[in-house]
Each structure stands twice: as C-alpha cells, then as structure tokens.
C-alpha atoms as a PDB file:
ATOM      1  CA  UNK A   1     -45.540  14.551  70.172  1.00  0.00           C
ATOM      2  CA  UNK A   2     -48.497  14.803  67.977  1.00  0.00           C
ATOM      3  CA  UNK A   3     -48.537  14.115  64.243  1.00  0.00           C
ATOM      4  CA  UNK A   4     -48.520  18.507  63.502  1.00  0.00           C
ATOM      5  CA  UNK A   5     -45.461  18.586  65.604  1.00  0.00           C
ATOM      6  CA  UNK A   6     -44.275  15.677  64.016  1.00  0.00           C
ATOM      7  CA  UNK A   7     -45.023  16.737  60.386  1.00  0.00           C
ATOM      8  CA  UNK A   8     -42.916  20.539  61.528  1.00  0.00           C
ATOM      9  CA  UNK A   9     -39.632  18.620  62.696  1.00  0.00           C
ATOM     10  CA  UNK A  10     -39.452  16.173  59.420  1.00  0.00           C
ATOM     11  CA  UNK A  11     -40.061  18.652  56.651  1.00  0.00           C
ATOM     12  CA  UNK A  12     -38.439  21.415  58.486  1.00  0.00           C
ATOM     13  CA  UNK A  13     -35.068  18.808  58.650  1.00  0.00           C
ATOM     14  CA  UNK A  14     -35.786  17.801  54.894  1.00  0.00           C
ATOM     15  CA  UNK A  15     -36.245  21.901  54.323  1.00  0.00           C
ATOM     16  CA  UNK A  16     -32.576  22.574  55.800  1.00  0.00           C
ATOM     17  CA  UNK A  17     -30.769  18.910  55.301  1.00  0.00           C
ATOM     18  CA  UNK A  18     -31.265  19.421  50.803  1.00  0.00           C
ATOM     19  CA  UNK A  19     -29.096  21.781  49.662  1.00  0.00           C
ATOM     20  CA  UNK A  20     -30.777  22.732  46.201  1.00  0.00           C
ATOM     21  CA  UNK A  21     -34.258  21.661  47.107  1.00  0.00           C
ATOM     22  CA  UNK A  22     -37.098  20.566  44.740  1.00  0.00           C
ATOM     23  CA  UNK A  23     -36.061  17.399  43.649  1.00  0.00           C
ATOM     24  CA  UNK A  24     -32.560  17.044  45.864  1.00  0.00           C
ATOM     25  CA  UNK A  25     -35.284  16.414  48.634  1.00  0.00           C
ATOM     26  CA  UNK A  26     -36.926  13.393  47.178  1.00  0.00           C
ATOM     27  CA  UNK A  27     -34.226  10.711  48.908  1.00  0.00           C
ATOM     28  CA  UNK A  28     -34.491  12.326  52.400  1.00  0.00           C
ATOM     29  CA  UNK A  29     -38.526  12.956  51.608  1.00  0.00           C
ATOM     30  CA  UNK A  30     -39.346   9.009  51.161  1.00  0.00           C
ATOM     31  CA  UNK A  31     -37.042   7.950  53.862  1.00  0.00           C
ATOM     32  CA  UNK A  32     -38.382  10.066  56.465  1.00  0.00           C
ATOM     33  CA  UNK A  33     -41.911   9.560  54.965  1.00  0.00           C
ATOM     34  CA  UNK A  34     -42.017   6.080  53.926  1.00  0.00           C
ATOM     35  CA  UNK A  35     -39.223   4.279  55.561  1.00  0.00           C
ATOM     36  CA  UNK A  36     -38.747   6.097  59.296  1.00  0.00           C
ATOM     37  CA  UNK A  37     -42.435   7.696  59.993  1.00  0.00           C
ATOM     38  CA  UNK A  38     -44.590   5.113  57.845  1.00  0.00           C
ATOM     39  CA  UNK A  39     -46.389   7.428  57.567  1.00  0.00           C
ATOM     40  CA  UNK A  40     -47.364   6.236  53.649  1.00  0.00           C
ATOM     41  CA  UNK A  41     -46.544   3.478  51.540  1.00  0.00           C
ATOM     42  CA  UNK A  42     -43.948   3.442  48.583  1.00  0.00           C
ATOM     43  CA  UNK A  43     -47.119   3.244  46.225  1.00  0.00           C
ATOM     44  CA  UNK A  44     -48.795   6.514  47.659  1.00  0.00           C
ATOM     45  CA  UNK A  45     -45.789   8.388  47.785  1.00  0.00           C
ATOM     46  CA  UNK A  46     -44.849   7.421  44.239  1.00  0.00           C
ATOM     47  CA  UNK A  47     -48.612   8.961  43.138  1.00  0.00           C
ATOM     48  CA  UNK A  48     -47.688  12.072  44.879  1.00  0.00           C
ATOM     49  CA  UNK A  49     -44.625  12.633  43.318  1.00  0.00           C
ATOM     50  CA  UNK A  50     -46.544  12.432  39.960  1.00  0.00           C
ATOM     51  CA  UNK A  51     -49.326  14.512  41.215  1.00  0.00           C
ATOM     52  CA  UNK A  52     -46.808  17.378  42.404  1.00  0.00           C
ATOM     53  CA  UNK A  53     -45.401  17.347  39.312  1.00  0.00           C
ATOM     54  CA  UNK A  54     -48.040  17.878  37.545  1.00  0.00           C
ATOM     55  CA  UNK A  55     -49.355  20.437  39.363  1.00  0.00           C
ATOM     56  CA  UNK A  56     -48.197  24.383  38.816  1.00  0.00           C
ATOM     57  CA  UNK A  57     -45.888  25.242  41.234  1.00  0.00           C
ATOM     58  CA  UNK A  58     -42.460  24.313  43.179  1.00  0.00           C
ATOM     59  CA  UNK A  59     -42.514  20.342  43.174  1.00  0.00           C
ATOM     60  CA  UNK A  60     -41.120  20.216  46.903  1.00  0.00           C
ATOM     61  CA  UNK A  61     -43.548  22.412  48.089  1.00  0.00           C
ATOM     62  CA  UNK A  62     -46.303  20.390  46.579  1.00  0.00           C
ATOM     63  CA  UNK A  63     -44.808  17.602  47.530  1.00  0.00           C
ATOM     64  CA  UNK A  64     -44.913  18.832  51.084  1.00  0.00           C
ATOM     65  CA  UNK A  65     -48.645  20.196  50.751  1.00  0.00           C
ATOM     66  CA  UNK A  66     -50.191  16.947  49.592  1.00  0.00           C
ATOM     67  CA  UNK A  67     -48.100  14.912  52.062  1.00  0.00           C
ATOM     68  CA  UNK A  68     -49.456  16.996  54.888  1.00  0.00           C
ATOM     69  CA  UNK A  69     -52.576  17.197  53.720  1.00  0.00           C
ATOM     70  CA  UNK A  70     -53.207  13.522  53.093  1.00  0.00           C
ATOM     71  CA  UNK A  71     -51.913  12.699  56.353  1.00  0.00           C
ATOM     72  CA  UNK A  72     -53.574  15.493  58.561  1.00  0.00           C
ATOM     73  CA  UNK A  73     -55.991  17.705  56.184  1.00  0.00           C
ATOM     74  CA  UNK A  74     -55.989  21.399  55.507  1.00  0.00           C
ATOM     75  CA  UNK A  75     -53.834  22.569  59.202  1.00  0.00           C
ATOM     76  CA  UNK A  76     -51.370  19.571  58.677  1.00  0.00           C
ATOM     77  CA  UNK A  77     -50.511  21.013  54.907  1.00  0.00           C
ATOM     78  CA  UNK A  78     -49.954  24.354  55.670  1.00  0.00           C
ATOM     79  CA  UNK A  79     -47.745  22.895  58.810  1.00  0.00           C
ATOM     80  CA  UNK A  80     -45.921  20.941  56.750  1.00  0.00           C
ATOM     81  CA  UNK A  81     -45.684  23.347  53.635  1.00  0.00           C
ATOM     82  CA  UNK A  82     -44.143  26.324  56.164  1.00  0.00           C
ATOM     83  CA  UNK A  83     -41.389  23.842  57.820  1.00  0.00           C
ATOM     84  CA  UNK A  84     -40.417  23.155  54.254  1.00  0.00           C
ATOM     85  CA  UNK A  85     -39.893  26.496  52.969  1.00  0.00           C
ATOM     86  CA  UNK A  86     -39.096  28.107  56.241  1.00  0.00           C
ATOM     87  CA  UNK A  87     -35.168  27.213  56.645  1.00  0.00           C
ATOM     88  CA  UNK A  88     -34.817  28.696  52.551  1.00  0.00           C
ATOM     89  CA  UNK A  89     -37.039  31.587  53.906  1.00  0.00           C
ATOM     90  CA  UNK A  90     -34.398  32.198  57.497  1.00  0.00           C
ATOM     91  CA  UNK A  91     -31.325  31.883  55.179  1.00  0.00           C
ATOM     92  CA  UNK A  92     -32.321  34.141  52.504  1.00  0.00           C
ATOM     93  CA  UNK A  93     -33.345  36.514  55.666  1.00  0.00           C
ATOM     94  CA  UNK A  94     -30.039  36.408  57.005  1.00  0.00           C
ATOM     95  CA  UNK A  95     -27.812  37.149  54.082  1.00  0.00           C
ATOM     96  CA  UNK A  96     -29.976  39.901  52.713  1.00  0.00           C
ATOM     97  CA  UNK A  97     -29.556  41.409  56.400  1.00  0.00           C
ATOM     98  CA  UNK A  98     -25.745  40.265  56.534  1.00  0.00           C
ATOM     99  CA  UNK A  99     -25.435  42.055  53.265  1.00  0.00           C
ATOM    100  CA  UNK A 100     -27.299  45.001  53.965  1.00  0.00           C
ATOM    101  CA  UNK A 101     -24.995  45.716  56.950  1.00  0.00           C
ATOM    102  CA  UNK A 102     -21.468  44.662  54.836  1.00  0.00           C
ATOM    103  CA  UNK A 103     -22.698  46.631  51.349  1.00  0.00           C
ATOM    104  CA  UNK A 104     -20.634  49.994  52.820  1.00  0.00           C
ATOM    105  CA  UNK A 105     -17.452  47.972  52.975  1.00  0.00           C
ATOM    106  CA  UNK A 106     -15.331  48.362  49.977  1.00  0.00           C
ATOM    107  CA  UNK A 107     -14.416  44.801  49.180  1.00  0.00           C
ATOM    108  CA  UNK A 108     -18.526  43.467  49.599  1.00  0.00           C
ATOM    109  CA  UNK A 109     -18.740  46.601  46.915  1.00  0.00           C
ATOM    110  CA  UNK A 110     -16.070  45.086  44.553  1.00  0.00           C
ATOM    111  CA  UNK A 111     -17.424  42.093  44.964  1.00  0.00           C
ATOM    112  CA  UNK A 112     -20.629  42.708  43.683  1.00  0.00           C
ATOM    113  CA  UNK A 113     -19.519  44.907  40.901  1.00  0.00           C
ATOM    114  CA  UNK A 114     -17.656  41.693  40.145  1.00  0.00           C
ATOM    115  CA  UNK A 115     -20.888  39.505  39.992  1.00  0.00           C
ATOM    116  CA  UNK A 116     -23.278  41.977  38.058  1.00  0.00           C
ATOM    117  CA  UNK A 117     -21.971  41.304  34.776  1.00  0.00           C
ATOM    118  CA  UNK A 118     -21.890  37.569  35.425  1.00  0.00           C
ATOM    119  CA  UNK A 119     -25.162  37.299  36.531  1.00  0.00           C
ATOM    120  CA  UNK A 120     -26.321  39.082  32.774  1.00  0.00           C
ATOM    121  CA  UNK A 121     -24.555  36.570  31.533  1.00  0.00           C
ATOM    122  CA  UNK A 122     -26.238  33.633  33.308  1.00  0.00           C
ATOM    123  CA  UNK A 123     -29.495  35.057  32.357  1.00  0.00           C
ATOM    124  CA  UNK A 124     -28.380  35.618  28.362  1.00  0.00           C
ATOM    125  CA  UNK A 125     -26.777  32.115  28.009  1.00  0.00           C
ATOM    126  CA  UNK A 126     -30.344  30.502  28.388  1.00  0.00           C
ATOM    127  CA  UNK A 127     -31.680  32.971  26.075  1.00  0.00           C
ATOM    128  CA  UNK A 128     -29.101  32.109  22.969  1.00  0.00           C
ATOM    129  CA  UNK A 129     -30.089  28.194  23.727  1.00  0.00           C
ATOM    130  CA  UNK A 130     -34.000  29.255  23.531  1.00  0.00           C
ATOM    131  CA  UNK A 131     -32.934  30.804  20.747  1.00  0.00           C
ATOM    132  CA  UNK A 132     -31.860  28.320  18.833  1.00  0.00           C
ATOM    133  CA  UNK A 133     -34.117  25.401  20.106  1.00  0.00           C
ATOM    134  CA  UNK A 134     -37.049  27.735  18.789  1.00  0.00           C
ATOM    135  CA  UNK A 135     -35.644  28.215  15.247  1.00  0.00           C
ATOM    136  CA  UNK A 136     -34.178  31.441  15.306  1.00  0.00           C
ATOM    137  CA  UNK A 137     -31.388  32.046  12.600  1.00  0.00           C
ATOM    138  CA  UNK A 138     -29.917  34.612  10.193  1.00  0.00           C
ATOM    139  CA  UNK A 139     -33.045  34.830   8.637  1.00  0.00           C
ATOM    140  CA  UNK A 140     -35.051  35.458  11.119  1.00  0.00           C
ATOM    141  CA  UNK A 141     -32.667  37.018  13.832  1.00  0.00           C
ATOM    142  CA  UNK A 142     -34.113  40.681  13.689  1.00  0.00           C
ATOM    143  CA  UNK A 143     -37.886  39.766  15.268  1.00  0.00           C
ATOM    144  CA  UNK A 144     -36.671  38.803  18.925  1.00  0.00           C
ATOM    145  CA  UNK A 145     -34.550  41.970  18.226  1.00  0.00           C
ATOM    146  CA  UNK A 146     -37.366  43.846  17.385  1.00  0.00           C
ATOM    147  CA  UNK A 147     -39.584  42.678  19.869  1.00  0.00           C
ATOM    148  CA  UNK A 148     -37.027  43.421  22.884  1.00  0.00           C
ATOM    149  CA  UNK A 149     -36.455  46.841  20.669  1.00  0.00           C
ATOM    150  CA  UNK A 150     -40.367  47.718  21.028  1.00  0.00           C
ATOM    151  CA  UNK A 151     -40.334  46.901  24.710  1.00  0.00           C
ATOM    152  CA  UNK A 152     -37.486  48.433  25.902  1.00  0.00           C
ATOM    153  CA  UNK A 153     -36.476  51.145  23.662  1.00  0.00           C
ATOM    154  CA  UNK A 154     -40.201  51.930  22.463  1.00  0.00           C
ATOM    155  CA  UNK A 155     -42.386  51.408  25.884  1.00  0.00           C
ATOM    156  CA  UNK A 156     -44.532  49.051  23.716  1.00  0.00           C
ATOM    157  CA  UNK A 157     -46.632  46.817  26.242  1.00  0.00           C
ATOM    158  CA  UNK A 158     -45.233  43.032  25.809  1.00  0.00           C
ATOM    159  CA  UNK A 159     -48.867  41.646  25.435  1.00  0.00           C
ATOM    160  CA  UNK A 160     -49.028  44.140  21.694  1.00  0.00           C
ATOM    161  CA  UNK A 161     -45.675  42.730  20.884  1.00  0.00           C
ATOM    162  CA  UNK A 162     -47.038  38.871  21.396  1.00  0.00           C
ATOM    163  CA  UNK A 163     -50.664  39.604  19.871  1.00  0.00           C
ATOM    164  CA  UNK A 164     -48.694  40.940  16.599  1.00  0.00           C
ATOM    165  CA  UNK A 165     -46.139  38.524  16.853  1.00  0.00           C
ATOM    166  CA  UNK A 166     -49.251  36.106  16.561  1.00  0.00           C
ATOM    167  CA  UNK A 167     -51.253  38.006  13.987  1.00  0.00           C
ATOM    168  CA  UNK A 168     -47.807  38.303  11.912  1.00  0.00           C
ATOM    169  CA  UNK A 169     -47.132  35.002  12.177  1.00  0.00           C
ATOM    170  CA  UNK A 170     -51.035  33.975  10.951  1.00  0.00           C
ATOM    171  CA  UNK A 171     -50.954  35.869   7.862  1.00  0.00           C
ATOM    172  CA  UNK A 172     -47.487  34.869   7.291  1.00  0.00           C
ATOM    173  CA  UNK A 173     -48.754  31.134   7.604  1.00  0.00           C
ATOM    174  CA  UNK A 174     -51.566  32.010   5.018  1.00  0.00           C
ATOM    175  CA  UNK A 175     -50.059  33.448   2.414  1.00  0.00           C
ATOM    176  CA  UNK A 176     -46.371  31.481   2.507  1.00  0.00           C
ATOM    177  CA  UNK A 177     -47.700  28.443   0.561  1.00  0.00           C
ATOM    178  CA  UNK A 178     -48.430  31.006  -2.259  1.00  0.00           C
ATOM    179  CA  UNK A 179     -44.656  32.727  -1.883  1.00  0.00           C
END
C-alpha cells in the first residue's frame, strides 16, 4: 500500500473514530502519526499543532493538510484533508436524507417543533455572555438593541450599523474627557 493510500485509511479512521473532532482528534492524530506510522517525530508534530492553530480555519483540518502535505506534497494534503472530513461529510449526508424522508411523520414533526425554540436559545445564551464580557449594561443596553433594531426591523446594511457604531464611538471618545 502506498503512502496516499496509507495517508486515506489513517485520517479517514481518525475522521470517524473522534466523536467531536477538532481537537478530540489530537490523541488518535499523534498515535497513528507519531507512534504507529512514524511517519513524524513528537517535535514536528508538536510545530504543526501550533502552526494549525494559528492558521484561519478548522484546526483538524489543518492539522490534516499540513500533515499530508509535509509527508507527500500538494496530492498527499488534499488526500489526507478529504479522508478527514469525509466520514462528518457521509453522516451529515445521511441524516439530512433520513430526515428528509421521516419530516411527513407526525412525531419527527413534534419533534422538531420541540427543538426550534431550544436551538434560539443555544444561540442567545452566548450572546448575553458576549454581552457582558464586552461591557454592556443598563447604561448602555439600548445600542446592541438598536443595532439589531436597524438591521432587522429597518433593512439597514450591517456594515452602516458597524461604520457608525465606529464613528459614534470616535467622537464619543473625543469629546468624553470634556463631559
């Protein structure tokens, strides 16, 4: 079996042994890497862990790119990259299409009617920690409500919202010392 081949059945067994990816696949990454394959040494697979975390993007799918890459160039990162993503990409596949075929039966219905408002509720409960981790209090409470206001009542693009958010928040700067 040639290294390619090689490269597809490791990260494609990392991509579907990790439940919850991205960093979850770091303990099966450096023993099939370092300690099974060889294939690098603790050192250099330390460095790419800092590189892919650095870098924009999904950490395990760096982490896959540079592997492949150092190991076999541009064909043995996209190998590798793929067979990492490609068991998340079958999965997701297969419950949108089980879905899809269940969504007509009453109880998948109720289900989901179940889960809508939880879901806006996992997306506002990061919102009221922003919130406060960036300041926001009684005071101040009625700009984010404006903002969101503008956008979604109003229409008002979100880049004018931020570039007089910015402007505001200038000339308040500038003449606050003299309040």
């Amino acid at each position: 079996m040639g290294l390619n081949s090689k490269l597809f059945t490791t990260f494609f067994k990392i991509g579907i042994g990790t439940i919850g990816g991205g960093y979850a696949m770091i303990p099966m990454m450096e023993y099939e890497i370092v300690q099974r394959h060889a294939w690098l040494r603790q050192e250099e697979f330390v460095d790419i862990m800092a590189v892919s975390q650095s870098s924009p993007g999904i950490f395990a799918v760096n982490m896959s790119s540079y592997i492949g890459y150092k190991l076999g160039g541009v064909r043995s990162a996209v190998i590798a990259t793929l067979a990492n993503i490609l068991p998340s990409f079958i999965i997701i596949l297969s419950l949108v299409v089980l879905l899809g075929a269940l969504k007509e039966y009453p109880l998948v219905e109720a289900a989901f009617k179940g889960i809508r408002p939880v879901v806006v509720g996992l997306i506002a409960a990061p919102v009221f920690t922003m919130a406060r981790s960036v300041g926001i209090n009684r005071y101040n409470w009625w700009i984010p409500v404006a903002s969101a206001s503008l956008i979604y009542l109003l229409g008002v693009s979100p880049v004018y919202v931020v570039l007089a958010a910015g402007v505001a928040g200038y000339i308040y700067g500038r003449i606050k010392p003299r309040i």
